[in-house]
Protein backbone atom coordinates (compact mmCIF):
# COMPACT_ATOMS: atom_id res chain seq x y z
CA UNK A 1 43.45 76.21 119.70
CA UNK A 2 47.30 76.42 119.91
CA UNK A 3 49.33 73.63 119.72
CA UNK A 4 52.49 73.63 122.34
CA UNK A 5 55.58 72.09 120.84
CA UNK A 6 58.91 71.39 121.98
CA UNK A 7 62.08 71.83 119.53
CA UNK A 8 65.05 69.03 119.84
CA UNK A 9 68.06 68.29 117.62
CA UNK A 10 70.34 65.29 117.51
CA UNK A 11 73.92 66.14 115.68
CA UNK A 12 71.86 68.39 113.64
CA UNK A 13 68.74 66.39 112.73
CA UNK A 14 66.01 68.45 113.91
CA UNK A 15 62.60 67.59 114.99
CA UNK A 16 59.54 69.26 116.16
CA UNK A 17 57.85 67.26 119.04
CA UNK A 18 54.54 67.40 120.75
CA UNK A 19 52.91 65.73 123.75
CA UNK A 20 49.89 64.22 122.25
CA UNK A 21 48.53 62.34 125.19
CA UNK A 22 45.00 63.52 125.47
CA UNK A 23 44.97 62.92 121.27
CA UNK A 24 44.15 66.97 120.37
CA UNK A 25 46.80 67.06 117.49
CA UNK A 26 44.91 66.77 114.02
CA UNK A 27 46.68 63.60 112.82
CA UNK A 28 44.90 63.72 109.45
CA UNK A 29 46.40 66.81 108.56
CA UNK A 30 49.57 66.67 106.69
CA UNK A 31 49.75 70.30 105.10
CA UNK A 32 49.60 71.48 108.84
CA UNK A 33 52.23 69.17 109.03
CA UNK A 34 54.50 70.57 106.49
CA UNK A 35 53.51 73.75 107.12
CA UNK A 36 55.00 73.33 110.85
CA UNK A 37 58.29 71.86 108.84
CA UNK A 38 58.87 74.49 106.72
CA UNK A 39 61.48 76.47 107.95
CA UNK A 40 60.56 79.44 105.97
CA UNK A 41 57.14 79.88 107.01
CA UNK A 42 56.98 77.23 109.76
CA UNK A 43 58.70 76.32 112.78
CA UNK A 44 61.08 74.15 110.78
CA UNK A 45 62.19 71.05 111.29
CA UNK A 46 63.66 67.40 109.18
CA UNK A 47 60.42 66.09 110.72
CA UNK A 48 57.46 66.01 113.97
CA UNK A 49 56.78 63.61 116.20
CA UNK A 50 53.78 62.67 118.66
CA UNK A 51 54.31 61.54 122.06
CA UNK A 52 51.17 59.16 122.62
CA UNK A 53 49.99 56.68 125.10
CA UNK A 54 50.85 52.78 124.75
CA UNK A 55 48.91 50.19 126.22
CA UNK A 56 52.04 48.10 126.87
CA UNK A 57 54.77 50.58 126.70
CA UNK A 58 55.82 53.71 128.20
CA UNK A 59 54.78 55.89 125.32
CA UNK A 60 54.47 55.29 121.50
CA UNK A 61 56.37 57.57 118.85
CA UNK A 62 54.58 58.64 115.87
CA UNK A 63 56.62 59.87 113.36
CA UNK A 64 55.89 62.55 110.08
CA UNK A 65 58.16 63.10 107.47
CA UNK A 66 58.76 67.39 106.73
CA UNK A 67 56.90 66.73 104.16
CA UNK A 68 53.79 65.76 105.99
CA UNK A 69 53.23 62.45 105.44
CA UNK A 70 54.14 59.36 108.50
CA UNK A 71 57.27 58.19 107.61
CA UNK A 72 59.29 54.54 108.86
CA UNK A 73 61.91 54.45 112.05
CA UNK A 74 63.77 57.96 112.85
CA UNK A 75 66.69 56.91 115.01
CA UNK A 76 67.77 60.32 115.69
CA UNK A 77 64.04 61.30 116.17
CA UNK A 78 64.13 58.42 118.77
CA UNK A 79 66.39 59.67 120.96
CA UNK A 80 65.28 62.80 120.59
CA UNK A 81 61.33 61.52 122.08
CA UNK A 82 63.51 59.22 124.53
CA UNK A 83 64.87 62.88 125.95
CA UNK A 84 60.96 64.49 125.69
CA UNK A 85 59.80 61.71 127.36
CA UNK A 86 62.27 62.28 130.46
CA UNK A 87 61.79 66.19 130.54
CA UNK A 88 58.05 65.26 131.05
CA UNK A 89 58.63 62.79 133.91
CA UNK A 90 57.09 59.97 131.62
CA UNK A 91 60.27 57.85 132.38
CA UNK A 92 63.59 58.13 134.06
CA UNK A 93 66.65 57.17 132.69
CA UNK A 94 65.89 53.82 131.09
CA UNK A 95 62.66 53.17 128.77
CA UNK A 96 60.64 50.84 126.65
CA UNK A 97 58.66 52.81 123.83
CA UNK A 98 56.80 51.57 120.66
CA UNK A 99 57.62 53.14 117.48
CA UNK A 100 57.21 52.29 113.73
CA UNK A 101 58.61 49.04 113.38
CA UNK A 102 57.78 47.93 117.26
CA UNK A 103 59.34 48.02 120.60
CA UNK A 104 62.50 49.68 121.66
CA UNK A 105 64.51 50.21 124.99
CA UNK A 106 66.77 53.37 125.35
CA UNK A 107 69.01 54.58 128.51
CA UNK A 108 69.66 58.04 128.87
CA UNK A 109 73.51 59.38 130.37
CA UNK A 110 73.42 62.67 131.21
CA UNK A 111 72.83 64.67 127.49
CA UNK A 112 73.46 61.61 125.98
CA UNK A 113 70.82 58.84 124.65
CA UNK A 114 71.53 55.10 123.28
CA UNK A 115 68.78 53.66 121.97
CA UNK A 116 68.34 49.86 120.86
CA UNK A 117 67.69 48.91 117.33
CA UNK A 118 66.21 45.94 115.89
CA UNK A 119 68.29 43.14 114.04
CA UNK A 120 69.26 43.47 110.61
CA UNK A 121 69.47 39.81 109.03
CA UNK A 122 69.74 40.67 105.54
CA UNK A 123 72.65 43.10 103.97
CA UNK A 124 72.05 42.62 100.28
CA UNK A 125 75.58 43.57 98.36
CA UNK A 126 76.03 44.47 94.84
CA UNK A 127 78.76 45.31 93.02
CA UNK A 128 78.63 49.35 93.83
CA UNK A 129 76.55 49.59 97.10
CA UNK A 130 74.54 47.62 99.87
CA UNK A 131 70.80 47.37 101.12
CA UNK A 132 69.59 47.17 104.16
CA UNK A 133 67.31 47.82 106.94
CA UNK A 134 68.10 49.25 110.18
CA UNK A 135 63.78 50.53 110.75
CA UNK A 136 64.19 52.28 107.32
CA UNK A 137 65.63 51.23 104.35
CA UNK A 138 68.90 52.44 102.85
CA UNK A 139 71.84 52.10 100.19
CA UNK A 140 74.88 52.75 101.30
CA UNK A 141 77.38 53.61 98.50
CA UNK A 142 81.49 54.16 99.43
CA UNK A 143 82.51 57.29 97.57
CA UNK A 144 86.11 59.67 97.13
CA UNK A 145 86.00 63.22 97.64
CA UNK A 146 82.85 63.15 100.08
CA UNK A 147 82.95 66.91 100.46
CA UNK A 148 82.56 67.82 97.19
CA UNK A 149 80.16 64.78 96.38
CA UNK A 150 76.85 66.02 94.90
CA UNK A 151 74.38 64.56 97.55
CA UNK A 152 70.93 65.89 96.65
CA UNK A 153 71.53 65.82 93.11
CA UNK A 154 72.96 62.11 93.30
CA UNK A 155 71.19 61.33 96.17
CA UNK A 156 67.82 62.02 94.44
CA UNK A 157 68.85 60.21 91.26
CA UNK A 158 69.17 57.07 93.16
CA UNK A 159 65.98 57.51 95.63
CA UNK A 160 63.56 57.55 92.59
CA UNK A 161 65.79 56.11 89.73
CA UNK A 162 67.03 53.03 91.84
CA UNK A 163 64.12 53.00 94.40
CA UNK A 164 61.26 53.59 92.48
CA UNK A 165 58.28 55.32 94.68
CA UNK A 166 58.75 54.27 98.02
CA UNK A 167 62.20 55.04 97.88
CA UNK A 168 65.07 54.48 99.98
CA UNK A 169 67.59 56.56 102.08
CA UNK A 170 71.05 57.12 100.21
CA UNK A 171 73.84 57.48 102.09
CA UNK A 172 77.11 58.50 100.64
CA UNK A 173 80.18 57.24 103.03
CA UNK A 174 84.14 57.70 103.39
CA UNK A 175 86.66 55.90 105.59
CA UNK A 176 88.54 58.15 107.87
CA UNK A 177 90.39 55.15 109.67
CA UNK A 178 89.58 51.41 110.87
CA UNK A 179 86.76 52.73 113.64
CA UNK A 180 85.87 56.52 112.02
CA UNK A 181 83.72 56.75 109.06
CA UNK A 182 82.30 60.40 107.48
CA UNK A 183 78.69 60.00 106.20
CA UNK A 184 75.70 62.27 104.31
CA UNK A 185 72.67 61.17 103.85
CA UNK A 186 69.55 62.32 101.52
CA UNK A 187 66.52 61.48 103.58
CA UNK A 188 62.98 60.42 101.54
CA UNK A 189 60.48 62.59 102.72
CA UNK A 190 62.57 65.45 103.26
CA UNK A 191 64.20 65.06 99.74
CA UNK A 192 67.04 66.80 100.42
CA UNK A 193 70.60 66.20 102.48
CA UNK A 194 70.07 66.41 106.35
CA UNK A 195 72.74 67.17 109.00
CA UNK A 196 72.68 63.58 109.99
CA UNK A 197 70.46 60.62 110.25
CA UNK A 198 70.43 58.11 112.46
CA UNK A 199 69.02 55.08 111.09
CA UNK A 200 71.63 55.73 108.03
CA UNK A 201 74.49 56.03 110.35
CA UNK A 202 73.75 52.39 111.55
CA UNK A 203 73.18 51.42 108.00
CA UNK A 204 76.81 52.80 107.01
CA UNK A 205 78.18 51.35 110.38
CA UNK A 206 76.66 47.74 109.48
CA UNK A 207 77.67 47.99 106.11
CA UNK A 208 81.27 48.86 106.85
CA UNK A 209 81.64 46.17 109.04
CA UNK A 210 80.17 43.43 106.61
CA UNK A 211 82.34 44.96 103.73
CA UNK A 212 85.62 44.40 106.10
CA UNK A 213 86.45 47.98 105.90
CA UNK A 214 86.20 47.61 109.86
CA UNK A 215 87.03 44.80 112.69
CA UNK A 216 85.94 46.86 115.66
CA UNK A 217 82.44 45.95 116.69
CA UNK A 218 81.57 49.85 118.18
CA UNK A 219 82.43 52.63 115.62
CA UNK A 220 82.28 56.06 115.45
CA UNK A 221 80.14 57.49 112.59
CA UNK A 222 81.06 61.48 111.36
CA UNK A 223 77.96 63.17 110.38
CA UNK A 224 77.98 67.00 109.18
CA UNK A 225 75.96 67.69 112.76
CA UNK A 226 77.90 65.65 115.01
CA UNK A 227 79.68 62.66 116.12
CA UNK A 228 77.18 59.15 116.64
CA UNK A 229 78.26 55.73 118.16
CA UNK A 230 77.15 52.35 117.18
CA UNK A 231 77.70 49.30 119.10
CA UNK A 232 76.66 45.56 117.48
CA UNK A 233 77.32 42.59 117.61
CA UNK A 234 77.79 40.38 113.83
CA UNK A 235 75.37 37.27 114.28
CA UNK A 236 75.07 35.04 111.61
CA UNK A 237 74.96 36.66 108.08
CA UNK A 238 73.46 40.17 109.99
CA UNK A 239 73.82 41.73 113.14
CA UNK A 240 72.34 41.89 116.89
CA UNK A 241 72.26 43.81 119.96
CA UNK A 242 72.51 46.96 118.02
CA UNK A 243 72.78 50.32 119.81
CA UNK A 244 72.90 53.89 118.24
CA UNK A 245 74.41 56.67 120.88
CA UNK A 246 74.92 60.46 120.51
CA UNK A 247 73.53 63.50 122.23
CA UNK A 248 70.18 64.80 122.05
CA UNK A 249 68.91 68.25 123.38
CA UNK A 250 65.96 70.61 123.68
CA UNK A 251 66.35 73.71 122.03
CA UNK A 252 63.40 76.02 122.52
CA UNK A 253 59.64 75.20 123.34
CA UNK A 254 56.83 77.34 121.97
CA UNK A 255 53.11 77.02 120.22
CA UNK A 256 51.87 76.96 116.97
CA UNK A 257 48.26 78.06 116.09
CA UNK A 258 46.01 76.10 114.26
């Protein structure tokens, strides 16, 4: 049996989907997972994600880590299945889709995809970084010198130092003006620095805002892949009506034995 897949990147985060409708991909299979991830030996990709059917939405997004195992909310990855999903005539341009941590609605404009995430009602601050969840968990740390800044060494120290097992997302961030921030991100699960990640861009973006390094309720986020919106609104001691916007495109389509 082959397995077809479809490649798709979103300001560099790359992911590996597959239309898993009639329920043929081995699910129970993470080395076949990571193998598919690797990019030496496999297709290669930050992670792969299953189009399925929903009972009460238009499709449901199952998401693996590179390393093989299911992993929490992919924002990036979310757009990216919100685009799938619309090259396959599953929707048009607006959708409802389950993922990890429930329902979503997305609108697509033109290459571009802005996709609804849930409230965050808890920012935790301490005295060098903040905590929260936007679908995954993260730290967000402000840093000098974000170039040069050691990501996967530091970002690894934190993830299993700080985090323990289950980890967290660590996200390294720099002000560029009031509305522009520059962000990179090591990812649990691929344990390394990705080109961008969407759930951590909202993070920073959040966190920013609470911290007062912003005003402006839409800000632009600077990821080594790409540029990414986010649009909220502050409610309370968290935020609402959260949207995360950027581009998300289909690079090449092919099939993978197995």
């Amino acid at each position: 049996m082959e397995i077809e897949f479809y490649k798709y990147q979103g300001t560099g985060n790359d992911f590996i989907l597959v239309d898993n409708r009639e329920g043929t991909f081995p699910k129970n299979d993470p080395k076949m997972v990571a193998k598919i991830c690797d990019r030496r030996f496999g297709v290669g990709g930050d992670g792969l994600i299953l189009l399925e059917t929903d009972p009460t939405a238009d499709f449901n997004m199952l998401y693996y880590n590179s390393d093989g195992h299911p992993g929490s909310l992919c924002g990036n990855g979310g757009r990216c299945i919100v685009s799938f999903a619309n090259y396959l005539g599953i929707i048009g341009n607006n959708t409802t889709f389950r993922a990890a941590d429930g329902l979503h609605t997305a609108t697509i404009e033109g290459e571009s995809v802005s996709l609804m995430m849930h409230n965050v009602n808890e920012i935790r601050e301490k005295s060098q970084y903040l905590f929260l969840n936007t679908g995954s968990p993260h730290h967000v740390q402000l840093v000098e010198d974000l170039e040069k800044w050691a990501v996967k060494e530091e970002g690894a120290r934190l993830r299993y130092g700080l985090y323990g097992k289950m980890g967290s997302n660590i996200n390294f961030v720099q002000p560029v003006s009031r509305d522009i921030f520059a962000i990179r991100t090591y990812e649990r699960g691929v344990e390394d620095e990705t080109l961008s990640c969407g759930t951590g861009v909202t993070a920073a973006a959040l966190a920013m805002h609470h911290l007062g390094r912003t005003d402006k309720t839409q800000v632009t986020i600077k990821t080594a892949g790409g540029r990414l919106q986010v649009q909220f609104e502050p409610h309370g001691g968290g935020y609402r009506n959260i949207y995360l916007k950027g581009p998300a495109e289909q690079v090449f389509k092919g099939s993978w034995p197995c």
